[in-house]
C-alpha atoms as a PDB file:
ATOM      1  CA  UNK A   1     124.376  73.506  78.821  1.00  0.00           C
ATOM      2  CA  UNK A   2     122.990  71.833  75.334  1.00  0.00           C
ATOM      3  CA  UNK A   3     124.958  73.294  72.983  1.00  0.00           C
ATOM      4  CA  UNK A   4     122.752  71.203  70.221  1.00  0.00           C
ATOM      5  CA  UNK A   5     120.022  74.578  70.700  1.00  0.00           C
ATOM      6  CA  UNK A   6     119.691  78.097  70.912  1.00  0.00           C
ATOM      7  CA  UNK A   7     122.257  79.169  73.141  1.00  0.00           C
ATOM      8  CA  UNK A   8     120.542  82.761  73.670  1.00  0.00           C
ATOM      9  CA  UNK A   9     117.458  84.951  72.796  1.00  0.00           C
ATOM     10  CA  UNK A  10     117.466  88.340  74.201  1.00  0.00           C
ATOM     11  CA  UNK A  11     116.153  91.690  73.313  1.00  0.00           C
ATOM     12  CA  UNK A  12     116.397  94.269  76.687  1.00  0.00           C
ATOM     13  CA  UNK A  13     117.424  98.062  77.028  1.00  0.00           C
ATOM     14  CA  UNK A  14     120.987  98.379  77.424  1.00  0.00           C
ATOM     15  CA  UNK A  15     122.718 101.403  79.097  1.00  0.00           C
ATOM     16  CA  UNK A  16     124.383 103.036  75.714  1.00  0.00           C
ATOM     17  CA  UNK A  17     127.684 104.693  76.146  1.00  0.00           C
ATOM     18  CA  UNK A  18     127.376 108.306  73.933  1.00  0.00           C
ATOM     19  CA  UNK A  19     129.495 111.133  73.498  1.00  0.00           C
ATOM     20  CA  UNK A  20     133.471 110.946  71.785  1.00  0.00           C
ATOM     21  CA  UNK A  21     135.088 114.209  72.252  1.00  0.00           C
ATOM     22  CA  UNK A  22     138.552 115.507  71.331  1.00  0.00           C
ATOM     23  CA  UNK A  23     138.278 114.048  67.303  1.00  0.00           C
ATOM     24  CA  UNK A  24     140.132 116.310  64.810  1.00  0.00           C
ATOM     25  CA  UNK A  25     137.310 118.118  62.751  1.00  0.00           C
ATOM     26  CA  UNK A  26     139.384 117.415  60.037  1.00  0.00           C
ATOM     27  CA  UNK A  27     138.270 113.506  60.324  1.00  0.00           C
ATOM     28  CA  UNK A  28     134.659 114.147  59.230  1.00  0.00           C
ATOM     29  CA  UNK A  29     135.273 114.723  56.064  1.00  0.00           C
ATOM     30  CA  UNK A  30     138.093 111.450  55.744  1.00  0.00           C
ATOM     31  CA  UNK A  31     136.606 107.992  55.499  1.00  0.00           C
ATOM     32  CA  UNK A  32     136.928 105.887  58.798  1.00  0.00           C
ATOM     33  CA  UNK A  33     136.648 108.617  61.215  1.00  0.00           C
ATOM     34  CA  UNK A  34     135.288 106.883  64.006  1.00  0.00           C
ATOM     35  CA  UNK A  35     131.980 106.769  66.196  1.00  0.00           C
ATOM     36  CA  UNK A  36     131.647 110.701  66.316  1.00  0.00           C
ATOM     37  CA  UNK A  37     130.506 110.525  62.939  1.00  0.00           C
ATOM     38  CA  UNK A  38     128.359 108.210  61.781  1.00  0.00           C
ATOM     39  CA  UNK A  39     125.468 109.468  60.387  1.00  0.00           C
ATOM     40  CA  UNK A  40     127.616 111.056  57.449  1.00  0.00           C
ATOM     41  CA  UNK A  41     128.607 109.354  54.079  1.00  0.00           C
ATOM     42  CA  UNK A  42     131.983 107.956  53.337  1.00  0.00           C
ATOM     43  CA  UNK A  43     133.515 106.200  50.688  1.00  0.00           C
ATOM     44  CA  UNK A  44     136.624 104.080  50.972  1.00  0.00           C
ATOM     45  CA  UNK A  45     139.909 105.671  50.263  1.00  0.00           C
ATOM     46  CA  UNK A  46     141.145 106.522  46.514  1.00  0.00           C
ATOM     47  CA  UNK A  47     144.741 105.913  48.311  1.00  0.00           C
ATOM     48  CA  UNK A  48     143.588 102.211  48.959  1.00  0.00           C
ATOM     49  CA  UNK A  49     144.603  99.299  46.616  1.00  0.00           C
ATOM     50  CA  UNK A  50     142.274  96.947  45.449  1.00  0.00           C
ATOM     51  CA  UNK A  51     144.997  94.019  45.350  1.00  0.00           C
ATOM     52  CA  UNK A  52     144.490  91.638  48.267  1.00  0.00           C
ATOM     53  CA  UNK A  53     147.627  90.303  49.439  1.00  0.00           C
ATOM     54  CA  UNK A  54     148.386  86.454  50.010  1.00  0.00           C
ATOM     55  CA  UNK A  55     146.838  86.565  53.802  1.00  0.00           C
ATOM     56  CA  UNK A  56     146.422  83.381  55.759  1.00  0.00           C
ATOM     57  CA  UNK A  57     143.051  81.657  55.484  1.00  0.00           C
ATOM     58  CA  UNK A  58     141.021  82.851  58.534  1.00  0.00           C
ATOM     59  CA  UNK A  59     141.032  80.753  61.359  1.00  0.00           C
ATOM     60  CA  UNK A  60     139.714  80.834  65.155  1.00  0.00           C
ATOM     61  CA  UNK A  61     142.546  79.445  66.513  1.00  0.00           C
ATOM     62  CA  UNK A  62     143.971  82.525  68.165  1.00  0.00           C
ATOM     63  CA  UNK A  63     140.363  83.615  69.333  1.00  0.00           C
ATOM     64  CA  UNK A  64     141.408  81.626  72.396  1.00  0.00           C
ATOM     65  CA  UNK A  65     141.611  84.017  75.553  1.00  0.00           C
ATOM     66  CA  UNK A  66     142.773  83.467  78.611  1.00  0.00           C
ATOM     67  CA  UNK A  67     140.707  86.058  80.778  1.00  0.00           C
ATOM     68  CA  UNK A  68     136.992  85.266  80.536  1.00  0.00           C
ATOM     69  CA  UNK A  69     136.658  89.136  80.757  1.00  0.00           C
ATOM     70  CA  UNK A  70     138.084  89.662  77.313  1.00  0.00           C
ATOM     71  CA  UNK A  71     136.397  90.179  74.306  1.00  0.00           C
ATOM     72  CA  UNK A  72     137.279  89.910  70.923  1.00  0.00           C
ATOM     73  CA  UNK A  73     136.232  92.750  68.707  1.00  0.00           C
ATOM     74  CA  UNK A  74     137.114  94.043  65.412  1.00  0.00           C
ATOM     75  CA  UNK A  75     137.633  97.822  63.959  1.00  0.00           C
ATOM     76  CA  UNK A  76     138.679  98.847  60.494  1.00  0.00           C
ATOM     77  CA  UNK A  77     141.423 100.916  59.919  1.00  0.00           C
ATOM     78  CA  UNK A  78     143.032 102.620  56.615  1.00  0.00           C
ATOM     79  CA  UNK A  79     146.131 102.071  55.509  1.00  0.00           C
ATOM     80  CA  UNK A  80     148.155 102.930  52.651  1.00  0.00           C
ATOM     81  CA  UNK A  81     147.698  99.617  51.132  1.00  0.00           C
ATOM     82  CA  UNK A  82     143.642  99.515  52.050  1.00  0.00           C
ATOM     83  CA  UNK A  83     140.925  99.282  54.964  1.00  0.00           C
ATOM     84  CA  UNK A  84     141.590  96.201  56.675  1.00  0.00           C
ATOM     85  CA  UNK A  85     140.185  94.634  60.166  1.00  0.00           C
ATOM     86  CA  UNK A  86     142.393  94.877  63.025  1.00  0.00           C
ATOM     87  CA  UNK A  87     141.475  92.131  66.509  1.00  0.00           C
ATOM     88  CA  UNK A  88     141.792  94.076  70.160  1.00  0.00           C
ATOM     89  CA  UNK A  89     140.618  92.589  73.411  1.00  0.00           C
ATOM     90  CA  UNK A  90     138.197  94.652  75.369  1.00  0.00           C
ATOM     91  CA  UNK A  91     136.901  94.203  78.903  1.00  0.00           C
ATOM     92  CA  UNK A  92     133.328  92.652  79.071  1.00  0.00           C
ATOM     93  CA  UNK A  93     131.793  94.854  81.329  1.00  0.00           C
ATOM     94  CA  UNK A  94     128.368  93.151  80.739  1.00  0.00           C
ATOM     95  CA  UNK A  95     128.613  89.869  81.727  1.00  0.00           C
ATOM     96  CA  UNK A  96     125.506  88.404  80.168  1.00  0.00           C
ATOM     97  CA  UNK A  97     126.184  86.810  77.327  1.00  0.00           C
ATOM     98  CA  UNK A  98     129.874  86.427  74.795  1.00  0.00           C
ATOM     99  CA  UNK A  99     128.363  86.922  71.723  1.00  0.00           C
ATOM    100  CA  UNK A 100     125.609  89.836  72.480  1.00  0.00           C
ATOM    101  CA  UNK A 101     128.237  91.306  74.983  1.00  0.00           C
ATOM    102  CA  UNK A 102     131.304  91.155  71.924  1.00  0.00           C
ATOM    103  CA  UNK A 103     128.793  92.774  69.633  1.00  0.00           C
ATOM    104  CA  UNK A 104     127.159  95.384  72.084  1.00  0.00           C
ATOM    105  CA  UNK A 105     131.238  96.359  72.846  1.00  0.00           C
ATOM    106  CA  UNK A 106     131.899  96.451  69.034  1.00  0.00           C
ATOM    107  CA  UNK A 107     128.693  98.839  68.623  1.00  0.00           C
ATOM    108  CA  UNK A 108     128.946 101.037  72.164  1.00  0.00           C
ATOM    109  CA  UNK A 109     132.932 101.297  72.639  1.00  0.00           C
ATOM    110  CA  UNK A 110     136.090 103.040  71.886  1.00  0.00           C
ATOM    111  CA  UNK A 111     138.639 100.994  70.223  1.00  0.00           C
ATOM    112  CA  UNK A 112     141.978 101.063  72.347  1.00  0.00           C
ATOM    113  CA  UNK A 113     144.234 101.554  69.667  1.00  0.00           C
ATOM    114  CA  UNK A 114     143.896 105.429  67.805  1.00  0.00           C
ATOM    115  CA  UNK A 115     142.679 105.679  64.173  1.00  0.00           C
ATOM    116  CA  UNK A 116     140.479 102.564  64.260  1.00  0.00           C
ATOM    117  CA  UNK A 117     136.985 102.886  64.033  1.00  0.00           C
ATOM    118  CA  UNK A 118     133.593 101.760  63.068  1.00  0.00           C
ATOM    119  CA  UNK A 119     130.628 103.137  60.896  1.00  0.00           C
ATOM    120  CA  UNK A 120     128.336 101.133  62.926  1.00  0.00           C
ATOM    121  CA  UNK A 121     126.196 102.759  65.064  1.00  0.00           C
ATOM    122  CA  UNK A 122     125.073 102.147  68.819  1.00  0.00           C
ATOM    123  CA  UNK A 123     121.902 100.269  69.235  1.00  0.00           C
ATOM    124  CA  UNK A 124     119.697  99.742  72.797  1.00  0.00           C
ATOM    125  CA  UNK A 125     117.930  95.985  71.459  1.00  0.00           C
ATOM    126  CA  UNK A 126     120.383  93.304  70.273  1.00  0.00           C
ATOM    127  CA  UNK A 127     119.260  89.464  69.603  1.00  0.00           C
ATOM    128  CA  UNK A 128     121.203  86.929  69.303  1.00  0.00           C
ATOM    129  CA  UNK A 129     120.920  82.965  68.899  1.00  0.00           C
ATOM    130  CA  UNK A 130     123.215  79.965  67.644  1.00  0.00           C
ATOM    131  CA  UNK A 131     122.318  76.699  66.465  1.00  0.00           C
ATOM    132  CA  UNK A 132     123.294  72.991  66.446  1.00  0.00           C
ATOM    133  CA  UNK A 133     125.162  73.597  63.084  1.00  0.00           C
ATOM    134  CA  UNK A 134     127.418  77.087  63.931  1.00  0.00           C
ATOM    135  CA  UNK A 135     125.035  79.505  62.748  1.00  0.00           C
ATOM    136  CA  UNK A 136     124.840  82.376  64.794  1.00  0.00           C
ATOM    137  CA  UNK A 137     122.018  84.669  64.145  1.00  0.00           C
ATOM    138  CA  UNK A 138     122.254  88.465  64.921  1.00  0.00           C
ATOM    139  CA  UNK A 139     119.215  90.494  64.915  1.00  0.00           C
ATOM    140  CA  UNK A 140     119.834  94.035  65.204  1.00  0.00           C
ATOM    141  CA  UNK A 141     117.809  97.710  64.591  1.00  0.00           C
ATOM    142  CA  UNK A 142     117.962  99.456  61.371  1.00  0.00           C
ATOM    143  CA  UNK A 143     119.597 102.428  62.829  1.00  0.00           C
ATOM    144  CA  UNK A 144     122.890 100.399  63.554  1.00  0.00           C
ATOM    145  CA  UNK A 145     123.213 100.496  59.506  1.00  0.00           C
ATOM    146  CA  UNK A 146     122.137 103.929  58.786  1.00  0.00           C
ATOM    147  CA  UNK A 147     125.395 105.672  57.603  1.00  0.00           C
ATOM    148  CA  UNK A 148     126.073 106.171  53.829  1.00  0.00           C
ATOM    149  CA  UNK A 149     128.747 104.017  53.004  1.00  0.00           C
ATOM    150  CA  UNK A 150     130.496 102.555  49.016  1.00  0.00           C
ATOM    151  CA  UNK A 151     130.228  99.426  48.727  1.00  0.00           C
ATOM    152  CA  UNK A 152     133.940  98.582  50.112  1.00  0.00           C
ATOM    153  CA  UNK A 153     133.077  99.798  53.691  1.00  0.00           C
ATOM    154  CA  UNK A 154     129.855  98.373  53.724  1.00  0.00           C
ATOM    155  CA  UNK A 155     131.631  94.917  53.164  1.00  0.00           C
ATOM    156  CA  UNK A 156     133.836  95.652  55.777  1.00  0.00           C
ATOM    157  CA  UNK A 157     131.451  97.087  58.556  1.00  0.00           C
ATOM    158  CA  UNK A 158     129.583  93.528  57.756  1.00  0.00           C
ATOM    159  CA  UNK A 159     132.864  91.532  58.037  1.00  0.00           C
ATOM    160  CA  UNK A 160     133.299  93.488  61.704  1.00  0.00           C
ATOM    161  CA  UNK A 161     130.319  91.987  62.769  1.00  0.00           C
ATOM    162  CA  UNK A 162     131.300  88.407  61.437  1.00  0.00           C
ATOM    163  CA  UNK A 163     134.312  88.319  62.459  1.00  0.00           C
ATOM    164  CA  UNK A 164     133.289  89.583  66.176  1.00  0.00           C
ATOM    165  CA  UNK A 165     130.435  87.086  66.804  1.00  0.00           C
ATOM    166  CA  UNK A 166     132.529  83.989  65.726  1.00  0.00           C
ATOM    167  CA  UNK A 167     135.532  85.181  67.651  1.00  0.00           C
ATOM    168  CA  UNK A 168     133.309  85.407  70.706  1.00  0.00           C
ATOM    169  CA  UNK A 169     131.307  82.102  70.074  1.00  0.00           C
ATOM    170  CA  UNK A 170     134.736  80.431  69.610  1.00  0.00           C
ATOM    171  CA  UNK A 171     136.995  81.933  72.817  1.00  0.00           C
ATOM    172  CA  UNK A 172     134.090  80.924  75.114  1.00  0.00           C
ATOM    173  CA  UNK A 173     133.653  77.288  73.481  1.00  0.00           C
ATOM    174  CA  UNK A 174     130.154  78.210  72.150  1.00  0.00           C
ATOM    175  CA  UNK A 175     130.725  76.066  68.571  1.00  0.00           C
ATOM    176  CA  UNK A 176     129.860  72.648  68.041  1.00  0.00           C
ATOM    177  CA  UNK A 177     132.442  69.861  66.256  1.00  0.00           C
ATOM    178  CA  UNK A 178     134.642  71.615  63.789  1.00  0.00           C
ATOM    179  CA  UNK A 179     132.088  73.124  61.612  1.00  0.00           C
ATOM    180  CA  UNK A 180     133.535  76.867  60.218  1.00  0.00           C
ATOM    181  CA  UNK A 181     130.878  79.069  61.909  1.00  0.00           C
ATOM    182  CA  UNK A 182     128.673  81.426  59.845  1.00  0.00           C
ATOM    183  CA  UNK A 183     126.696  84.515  60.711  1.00  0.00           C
ATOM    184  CA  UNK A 184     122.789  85.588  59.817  1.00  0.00           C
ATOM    185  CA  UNK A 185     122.228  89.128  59.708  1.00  0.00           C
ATOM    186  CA  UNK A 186     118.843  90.439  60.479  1.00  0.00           C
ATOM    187  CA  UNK A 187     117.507  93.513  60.765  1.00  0.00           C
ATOM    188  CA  UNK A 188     114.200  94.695  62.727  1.00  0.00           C
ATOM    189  CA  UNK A 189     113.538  90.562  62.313  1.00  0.00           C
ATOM    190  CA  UNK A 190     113.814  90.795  58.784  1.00  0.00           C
ATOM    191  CA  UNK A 191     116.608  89.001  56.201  1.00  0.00           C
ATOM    192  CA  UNK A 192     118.274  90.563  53.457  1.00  0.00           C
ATOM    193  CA  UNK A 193     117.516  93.837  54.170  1.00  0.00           C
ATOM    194  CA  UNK A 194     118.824  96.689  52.157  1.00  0.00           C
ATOM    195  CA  UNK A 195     121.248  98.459  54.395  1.00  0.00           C
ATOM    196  CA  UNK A 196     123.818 101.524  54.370  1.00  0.00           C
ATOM    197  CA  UNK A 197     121.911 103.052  51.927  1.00  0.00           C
ATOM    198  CA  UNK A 198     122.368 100.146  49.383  1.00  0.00           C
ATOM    199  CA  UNK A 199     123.792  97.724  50.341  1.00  0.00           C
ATOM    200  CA  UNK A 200     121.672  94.341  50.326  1.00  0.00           C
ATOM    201  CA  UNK A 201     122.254  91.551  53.186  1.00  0.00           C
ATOM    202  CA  UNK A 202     123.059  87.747  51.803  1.00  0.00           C
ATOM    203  CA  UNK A 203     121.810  84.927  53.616  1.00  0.00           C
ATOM    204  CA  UNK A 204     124.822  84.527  55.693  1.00  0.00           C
ATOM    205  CA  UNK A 205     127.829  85.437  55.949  1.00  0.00           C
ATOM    206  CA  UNK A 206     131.696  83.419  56.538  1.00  0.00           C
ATOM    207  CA  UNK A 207     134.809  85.381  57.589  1.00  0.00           C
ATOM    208  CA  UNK A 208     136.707  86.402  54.662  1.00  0.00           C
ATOM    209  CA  UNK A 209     140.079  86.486  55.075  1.00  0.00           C
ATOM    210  CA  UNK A 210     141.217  89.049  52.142  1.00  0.00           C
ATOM    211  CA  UNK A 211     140.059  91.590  54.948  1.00  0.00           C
ATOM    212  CA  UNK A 212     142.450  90.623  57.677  1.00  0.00           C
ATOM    213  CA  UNK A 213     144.818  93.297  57.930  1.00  0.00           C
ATOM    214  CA  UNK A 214     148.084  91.704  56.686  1.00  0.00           C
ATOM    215  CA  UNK A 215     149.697  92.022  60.043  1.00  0.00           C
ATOM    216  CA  UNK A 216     147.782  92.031  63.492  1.00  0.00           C
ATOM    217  CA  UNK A 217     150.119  92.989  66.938  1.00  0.00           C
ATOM    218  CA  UNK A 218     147.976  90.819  69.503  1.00  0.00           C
ATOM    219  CA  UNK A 219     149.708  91.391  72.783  1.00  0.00           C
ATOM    220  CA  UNK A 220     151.357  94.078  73.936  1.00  0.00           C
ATOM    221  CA  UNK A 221     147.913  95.643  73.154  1.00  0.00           C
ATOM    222  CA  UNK A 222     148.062  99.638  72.496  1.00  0.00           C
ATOM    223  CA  UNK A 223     148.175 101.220  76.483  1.00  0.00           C
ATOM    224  CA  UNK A 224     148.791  97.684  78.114  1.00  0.00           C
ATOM    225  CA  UNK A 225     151.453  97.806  81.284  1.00  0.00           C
ATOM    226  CA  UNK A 226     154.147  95.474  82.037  1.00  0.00           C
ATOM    227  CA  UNK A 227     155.746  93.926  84.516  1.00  0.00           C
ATOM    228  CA  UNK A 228     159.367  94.627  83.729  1.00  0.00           C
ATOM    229  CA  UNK A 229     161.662  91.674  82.910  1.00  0.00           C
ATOM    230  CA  UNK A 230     160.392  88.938  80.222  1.00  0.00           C
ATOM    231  CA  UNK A 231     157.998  90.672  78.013  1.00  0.00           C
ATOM    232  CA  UNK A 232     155.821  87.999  75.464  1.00  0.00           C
ATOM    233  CA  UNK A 233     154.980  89.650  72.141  1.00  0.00           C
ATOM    234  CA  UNK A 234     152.150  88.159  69.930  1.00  0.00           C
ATOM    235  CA  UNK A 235     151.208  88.326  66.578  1.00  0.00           C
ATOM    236  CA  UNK A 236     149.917  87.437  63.167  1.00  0.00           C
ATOM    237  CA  UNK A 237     151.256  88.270  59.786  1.00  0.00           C
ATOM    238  CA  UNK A 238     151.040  86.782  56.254  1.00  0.00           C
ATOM    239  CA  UNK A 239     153.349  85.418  54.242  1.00  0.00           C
ATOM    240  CA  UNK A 240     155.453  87.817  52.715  1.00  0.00           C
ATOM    241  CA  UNK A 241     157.995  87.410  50.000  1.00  0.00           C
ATOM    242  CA  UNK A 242     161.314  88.632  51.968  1.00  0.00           C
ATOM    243  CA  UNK A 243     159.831  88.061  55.468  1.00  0.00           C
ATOM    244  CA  UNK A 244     158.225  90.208  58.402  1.00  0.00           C
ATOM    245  CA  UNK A 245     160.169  92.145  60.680  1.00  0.00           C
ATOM    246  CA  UNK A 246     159.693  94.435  63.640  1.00  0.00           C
ATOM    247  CA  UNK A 247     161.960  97.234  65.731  1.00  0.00           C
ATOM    248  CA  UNK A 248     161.132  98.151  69.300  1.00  0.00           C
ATOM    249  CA  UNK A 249     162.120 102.100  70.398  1.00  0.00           C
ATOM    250  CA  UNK A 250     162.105 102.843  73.885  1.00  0.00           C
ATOM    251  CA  UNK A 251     160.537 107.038  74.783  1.00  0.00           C
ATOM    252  CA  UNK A 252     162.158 109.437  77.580  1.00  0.00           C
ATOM    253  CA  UNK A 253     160.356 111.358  79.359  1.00  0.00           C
ATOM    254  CA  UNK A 254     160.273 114.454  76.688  1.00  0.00           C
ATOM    255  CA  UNK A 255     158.308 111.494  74.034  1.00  0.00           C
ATOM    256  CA  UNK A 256     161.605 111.207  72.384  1.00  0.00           C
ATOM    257  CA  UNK A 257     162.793 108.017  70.990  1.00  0.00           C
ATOM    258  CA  UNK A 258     165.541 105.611  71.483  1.00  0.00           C
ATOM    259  CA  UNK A 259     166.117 102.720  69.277  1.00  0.00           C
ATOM    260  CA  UNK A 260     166.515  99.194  70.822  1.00  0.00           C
ATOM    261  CA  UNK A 261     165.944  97.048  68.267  1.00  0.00           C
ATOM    262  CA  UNK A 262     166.263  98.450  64.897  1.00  0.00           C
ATOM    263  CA  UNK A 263     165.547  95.861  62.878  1.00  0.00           C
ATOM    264  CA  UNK A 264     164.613  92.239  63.235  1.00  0.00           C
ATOM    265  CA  UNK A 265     163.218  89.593  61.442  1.00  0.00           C
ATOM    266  CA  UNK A 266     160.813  86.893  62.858  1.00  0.00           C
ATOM    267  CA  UNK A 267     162.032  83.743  61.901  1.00  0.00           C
ATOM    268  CA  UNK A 268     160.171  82.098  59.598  1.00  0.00           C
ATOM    269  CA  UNK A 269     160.231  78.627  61.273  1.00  0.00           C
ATOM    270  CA  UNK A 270     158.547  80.368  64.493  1.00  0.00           C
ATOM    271  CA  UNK A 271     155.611  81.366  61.984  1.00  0.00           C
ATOM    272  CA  UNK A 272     152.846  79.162  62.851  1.00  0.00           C
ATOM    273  CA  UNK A 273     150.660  77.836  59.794  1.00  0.00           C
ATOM    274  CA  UNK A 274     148.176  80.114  60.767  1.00  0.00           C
ATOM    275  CA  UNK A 275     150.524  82.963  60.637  1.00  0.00           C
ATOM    276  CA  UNK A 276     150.472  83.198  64.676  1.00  0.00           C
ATOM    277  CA  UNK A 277     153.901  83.866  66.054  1.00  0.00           C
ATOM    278  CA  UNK A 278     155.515  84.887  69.317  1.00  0.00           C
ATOM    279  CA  UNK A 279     158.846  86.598  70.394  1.00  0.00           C
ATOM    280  CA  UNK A 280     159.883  87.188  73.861  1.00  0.00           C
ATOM    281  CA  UNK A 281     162.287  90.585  74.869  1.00  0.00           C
ATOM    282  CA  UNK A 282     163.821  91.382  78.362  1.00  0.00           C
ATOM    283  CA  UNK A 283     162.486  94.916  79.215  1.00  0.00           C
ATOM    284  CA  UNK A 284     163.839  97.607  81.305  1.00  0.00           C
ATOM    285  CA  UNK A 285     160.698  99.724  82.870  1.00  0.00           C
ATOM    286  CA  UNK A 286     159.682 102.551  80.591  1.00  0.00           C
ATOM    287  CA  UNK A 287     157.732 103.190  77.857  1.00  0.00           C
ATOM    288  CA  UNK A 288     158.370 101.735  74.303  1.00  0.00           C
ATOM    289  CA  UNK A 289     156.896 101.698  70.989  1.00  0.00           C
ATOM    290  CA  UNK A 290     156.735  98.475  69.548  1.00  0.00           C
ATOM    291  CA  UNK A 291     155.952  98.349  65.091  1.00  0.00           C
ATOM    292  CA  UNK A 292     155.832  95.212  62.791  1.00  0.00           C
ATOM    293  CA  UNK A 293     156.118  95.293  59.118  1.00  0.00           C
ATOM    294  CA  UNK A 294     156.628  93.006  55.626  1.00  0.00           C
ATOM    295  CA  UNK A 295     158.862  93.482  53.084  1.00  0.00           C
ATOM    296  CA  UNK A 296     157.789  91.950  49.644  1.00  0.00           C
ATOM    297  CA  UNK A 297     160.620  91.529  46.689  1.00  0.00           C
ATOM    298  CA  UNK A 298     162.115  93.968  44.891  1.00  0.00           C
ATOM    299  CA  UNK A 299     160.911  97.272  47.164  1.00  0.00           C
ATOM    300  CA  UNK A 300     161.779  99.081  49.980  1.00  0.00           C
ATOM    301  CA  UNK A 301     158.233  99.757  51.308  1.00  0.00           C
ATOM    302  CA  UNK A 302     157.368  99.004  54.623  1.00  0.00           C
ATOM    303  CA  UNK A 303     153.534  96.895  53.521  1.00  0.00           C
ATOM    304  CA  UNK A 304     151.022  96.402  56.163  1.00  0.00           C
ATOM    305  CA  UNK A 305     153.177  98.178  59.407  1.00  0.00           C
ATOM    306  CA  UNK A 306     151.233  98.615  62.465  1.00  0.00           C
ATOM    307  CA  UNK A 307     152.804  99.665  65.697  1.00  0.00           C
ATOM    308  CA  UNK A 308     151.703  99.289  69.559  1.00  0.00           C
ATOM    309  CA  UNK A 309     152.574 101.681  72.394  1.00  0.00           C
ATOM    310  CA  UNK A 310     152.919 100.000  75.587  1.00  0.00           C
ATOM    311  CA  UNK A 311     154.056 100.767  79.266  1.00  0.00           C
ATOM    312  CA  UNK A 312     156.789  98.497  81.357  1.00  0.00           C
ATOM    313  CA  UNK A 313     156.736  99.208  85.071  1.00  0.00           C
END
């Protein structure tokens, strides 16, 4: 395959997934509620700073995966420090091609982990290319834009899409040299379009890092299962002042909680310069619950936690 030229061109009906049930009512009216409501308007959080912490600058090196039928893709989620991105891997059940196939997933699916979600909507026509120089070019309806959203979420619900096409074009070895990839949004065919109700397109579009949630749990993924013994956890943080930590609880059979590990730091010197880091346990079967966290200087506050339920058998 040249990878010097358009690597794909493709605009075909494609089977939409439709139809969340079992969401809250009480998450319409919340911003970030998830696919069942996207035609409504949100705003981002008044709870949400506007600080960015010190994250890592973003980098492709953990888009590497091992399964060909993985997909990255990206949701928001709000937190009490603001509406970051969160990575999960999701099964490619299309086949075709990584970049349309990420993208279709990000637009058509149900993130595995609860509370994440996207305001962008499901679309049947998709196109995508990607040129000599790393510049992948998505060309997508109108409708996939059409919920009312601030200006914060709009800038995040574009960031999902960057951040989803270059993870794909990079864990399938789409990119050329060591160019940073960029991303050209068009819509109907047409650049800079004016989008979620006000919200103009640029030109393109880089990942920006300041939306990386602070701390990202890559593996156990929310619902994976186990083989007992061994377990490999994976992750990404930033740097924080006094360090990042994480406790693992174990649950009976009633959902009640046991404490394992109460309290641990990862050691700094396993913190890769990309803020990639892994930890290995020795697990009994059963079910745990498995929650990172930073702790910046002079407070108590847990910044950036994010937990992962997972299954040992």
């Amino acid at each position: 395959m040249d990878r010097s030229v358009v690597q794909s061109r493709f605009l075909q009906k494609i089977p939409r997934r439709v139809g969340i049930v079992g969401i809250a009512a009480a998450l319409v009216v919340a911003a970030g509620c998830g696919l069942a409501n996207r035609e409504s308007s949100f705003e981002m959080p008044k709870t949400a700073s506007t600080e960015s912490l010190n994250l890592p600058s973003a980098t492709d090196a953990g888009e590497q995966v091992g399964a060909a039928t993985k997909l990255p893709i990206y949701w928001l989620e709000n937190t009490d420090t603001g509406v970051f991105l969160y990575r999960e891997y999701l099964e490619d059940t299309r086949h075709r091609e990584p970049i349309g196939d990420a993208i279709w997933t990000l637009l058509s699916s149900d993130p595995a982990t609860p509370h994440r979600y996207t305001h962008l909507k499901p679309a049947e026509d998709i196109g995508v290319s990607i040129s000599g120089t790393n510049v992948i070019t998505l060309d997508l309806p109108a409708k996939v834009f059409s919920a009312h959203l601030d200006e914060g979420l709009s800038e995040r619900s574009i960031q999902q899409l960057v951040f989803t096409a270059t993870a794909a074009a990079s864990g399938t070895g789409l990119l050329v040299g060591t160019t940073a990839p960029t991303v050209k949004i068009l819509v109907d065919g047409k650049p800079n379009a004016t989008v979620f109700d006000g919200y103009r397109l640029k030109d393109v579009y880089e990942r920006n890092a300041k939306f990386m949630a602070p701390i990202w749990i890559i593996d156990p993924q929310y619902g994976t299962v186990l083989s007992a013994g061994k377990v490999q956890i994976k992750g990404r943080t930033t740097q924080f002042d006094i360090g990042t930590f994480y406790s693992l609880q174990k649950k009976d059979a009633d959902g009640n909680l046991t404490v394992i590990t109460a309290q641990k730091q990862v050691i700094a010197g396993k913190i890769q310069e990309d803020g990639a880091f892994s930890i290995t346990e020795s697990l009994t079967p059963g079910s745990y619950k498995l929650t990172f966290w930073g702790v910046e200087t002079e407070s108590d506050a847990k910044v950036g936690e994010v937990s992962s339920d997972f299954t040992v058998k």
